[in-house]
Protein backbone atom coordinates (compact mmCIF):
# COMPACT_ATOMS: atom_id res chain seq x y z
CA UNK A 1 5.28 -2.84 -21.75
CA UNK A 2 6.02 0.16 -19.16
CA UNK A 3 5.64 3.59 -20.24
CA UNK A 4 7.79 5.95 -17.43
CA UNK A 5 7.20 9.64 -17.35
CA UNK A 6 9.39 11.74 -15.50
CA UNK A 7 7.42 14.45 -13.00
CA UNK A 8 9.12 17.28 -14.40
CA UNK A 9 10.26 18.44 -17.86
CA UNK A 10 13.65 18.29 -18.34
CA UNK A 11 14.19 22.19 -17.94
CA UNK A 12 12.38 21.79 -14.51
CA UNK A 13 8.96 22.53 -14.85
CA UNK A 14 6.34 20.28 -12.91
CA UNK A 15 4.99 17.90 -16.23
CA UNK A 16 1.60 16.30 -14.30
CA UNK A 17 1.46 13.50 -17.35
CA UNK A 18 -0.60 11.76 -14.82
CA UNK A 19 -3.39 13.78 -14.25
CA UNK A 20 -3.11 15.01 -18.25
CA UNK A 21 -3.61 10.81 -19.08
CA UNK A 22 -6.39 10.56 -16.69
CA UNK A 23 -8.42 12.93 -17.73
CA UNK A 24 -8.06 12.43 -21.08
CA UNK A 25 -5.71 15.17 -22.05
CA UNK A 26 -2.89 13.35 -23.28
CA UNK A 27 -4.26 10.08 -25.24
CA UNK A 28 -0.84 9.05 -26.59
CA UNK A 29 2.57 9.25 -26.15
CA UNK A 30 5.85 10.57 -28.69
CA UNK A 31 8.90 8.58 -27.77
CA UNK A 32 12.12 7.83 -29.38
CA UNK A 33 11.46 4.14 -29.61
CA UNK A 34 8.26 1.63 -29.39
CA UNK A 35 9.76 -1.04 -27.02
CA UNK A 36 8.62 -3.32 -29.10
CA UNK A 37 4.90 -2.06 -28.48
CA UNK A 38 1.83 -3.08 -31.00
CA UNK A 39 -2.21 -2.93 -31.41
CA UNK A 40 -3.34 -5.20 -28.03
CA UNK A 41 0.06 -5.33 -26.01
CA UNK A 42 -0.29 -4.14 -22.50
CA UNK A 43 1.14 -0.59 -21.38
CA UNK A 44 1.33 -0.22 -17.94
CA UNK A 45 1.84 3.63 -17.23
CA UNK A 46 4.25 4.82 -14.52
CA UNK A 47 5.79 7.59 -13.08
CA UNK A 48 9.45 7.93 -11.91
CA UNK A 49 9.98 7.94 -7.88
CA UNK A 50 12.98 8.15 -5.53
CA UNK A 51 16.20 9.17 -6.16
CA UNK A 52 19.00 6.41 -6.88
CA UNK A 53 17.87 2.75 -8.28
CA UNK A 54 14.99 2.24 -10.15
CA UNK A 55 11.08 2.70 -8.45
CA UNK A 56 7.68 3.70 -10.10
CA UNK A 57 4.51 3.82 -8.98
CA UNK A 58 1.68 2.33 -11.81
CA UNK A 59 -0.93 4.74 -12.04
CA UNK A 60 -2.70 3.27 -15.27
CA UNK A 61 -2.71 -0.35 -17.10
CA UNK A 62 -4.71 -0.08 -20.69
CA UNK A 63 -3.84 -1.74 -24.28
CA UNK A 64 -2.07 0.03 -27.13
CA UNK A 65 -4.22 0.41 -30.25
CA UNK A 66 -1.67 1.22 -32.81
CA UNK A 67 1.85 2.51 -33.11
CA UNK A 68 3.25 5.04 -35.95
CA UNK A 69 5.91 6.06 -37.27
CA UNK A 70 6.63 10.13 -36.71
CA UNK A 71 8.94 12.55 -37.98
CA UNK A 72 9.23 16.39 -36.90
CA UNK A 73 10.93 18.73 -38.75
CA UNK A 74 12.66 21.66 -37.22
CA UNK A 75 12.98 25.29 -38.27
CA UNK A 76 15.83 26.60 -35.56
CA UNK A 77 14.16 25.27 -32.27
CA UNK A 78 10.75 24.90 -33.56
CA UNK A 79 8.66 22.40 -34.42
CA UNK A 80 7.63 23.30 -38.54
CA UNK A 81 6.00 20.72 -39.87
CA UNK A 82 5.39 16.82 -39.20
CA UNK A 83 4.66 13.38 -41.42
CA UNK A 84 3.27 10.28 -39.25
CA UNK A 85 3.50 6.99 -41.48
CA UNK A 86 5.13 9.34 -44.47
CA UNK A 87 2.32 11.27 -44.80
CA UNK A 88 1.87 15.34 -43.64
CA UNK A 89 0.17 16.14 -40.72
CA UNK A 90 -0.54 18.17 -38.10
CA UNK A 91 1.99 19.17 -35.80
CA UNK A 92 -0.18 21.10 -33.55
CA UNK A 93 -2.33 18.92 -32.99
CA UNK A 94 0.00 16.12 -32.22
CA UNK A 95 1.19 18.08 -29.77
CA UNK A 96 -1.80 18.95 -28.02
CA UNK A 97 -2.96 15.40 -28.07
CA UNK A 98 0.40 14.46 -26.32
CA UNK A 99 -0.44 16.96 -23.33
CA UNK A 100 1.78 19.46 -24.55
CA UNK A 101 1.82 23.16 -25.56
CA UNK A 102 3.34 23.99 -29.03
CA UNK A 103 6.21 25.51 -26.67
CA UNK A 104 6.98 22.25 -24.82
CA UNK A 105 6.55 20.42 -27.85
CA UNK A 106 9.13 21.94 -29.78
CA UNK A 107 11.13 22.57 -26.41
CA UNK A 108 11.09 18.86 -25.52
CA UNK A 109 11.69 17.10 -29.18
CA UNK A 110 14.32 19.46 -29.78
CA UNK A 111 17.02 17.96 -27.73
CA UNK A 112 16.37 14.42 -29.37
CA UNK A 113 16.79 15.68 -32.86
CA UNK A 114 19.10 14.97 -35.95
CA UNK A 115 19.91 17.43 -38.37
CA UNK A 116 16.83 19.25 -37.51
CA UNK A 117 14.75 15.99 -37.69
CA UNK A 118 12.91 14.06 -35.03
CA UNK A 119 12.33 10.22 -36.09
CA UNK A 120 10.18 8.17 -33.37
CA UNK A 121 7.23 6.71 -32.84
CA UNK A 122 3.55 7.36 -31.74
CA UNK A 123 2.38 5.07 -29.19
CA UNK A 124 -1.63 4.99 -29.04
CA UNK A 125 -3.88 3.78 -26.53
CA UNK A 126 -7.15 5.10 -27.97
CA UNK A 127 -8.77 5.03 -31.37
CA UNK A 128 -6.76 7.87 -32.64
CA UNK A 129 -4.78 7.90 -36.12
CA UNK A 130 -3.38 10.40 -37.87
C-alpha cells in the first residue's frame, strides 16, 4: 500500500514528513481513508515529485501494525477533543505523534471536516494504540 506525503502543507509551509518518519517523530499517519490497509500489509512511504503526471520517490518500506478508527471534533477551527475506536482520547498527543503541532493539526484536519467533525482513520506502523 503507498502512503504519499506532499513536501509542503497545503498553506505552503515546507512539511519534512520524511525526515519527521525517519527519525521517529511521526510514527503514524491520520488520513481520510485506510486504502484498504491492515496489521502486516506493506506501506511503502513516498513523497510527491515533479510537476504534471504522477512520480514519487520511496523513502521507507515497513508493515502496518494496526489501523483505527478516529474522529476529531472541532470547536471553530480547532481541534477540541478526539475518540479513536469510540473511545476519548488525546488529541494532543495524536497530533504530536503524527509530526504535527497542535496548530497544524487543527489547521490541516480542518479543511477535511463535516459539521465540525473529522471521521478517518489511524494508520500505524509501530506498536502504538490509543
Amino acid at each position: 500500500m503507498r502512503i504519499n506525503y506532499s513536501k509542503y502543507y497545503p498553506w505552503k509551509e515546507k512539511a519534512d514528513f520524511e525526515n519527521k518518519i525517519i527519525s521517529g517523530q511521526k510514527i503514524h499517519t491520520v488520513r481520510r481513508t485506510n486504502w484498504g490497509a491492515k496489521p502486516g500489509a506493506v506501506l511503502s512511504h513516498g513523497e510527491k515529485i515533479g510537476g504534471w503526471g504522477y512520480k514519487r520517490r520511496e523513502f521507507l518500506i515497513n508493515k502496518c501494525t494496526d489501523v483505527q478508527d478516529v474522529e476529531l471534533i472541532f470547536n471553530g477551527r480547532k481541534v477540541i477533543a478526539a475518540k479513536v475506536d469510540g473511545s476519548k482520547a488525546d488529541w494532543k498527543l495524536i497530533a504530536k505523534n503524527d509530526g504535527l503541532t497542535e496548530e497544524q493539526f487543527s489547521k490541516w484536519f480542518y479543511n477535511y471536516a463535516e459539521k465540525g467533525i473529522f471521521r478517518g482513520f489511524i494508520i500505524h506502523w509501530t506498536d502504538l494504540k490509543y
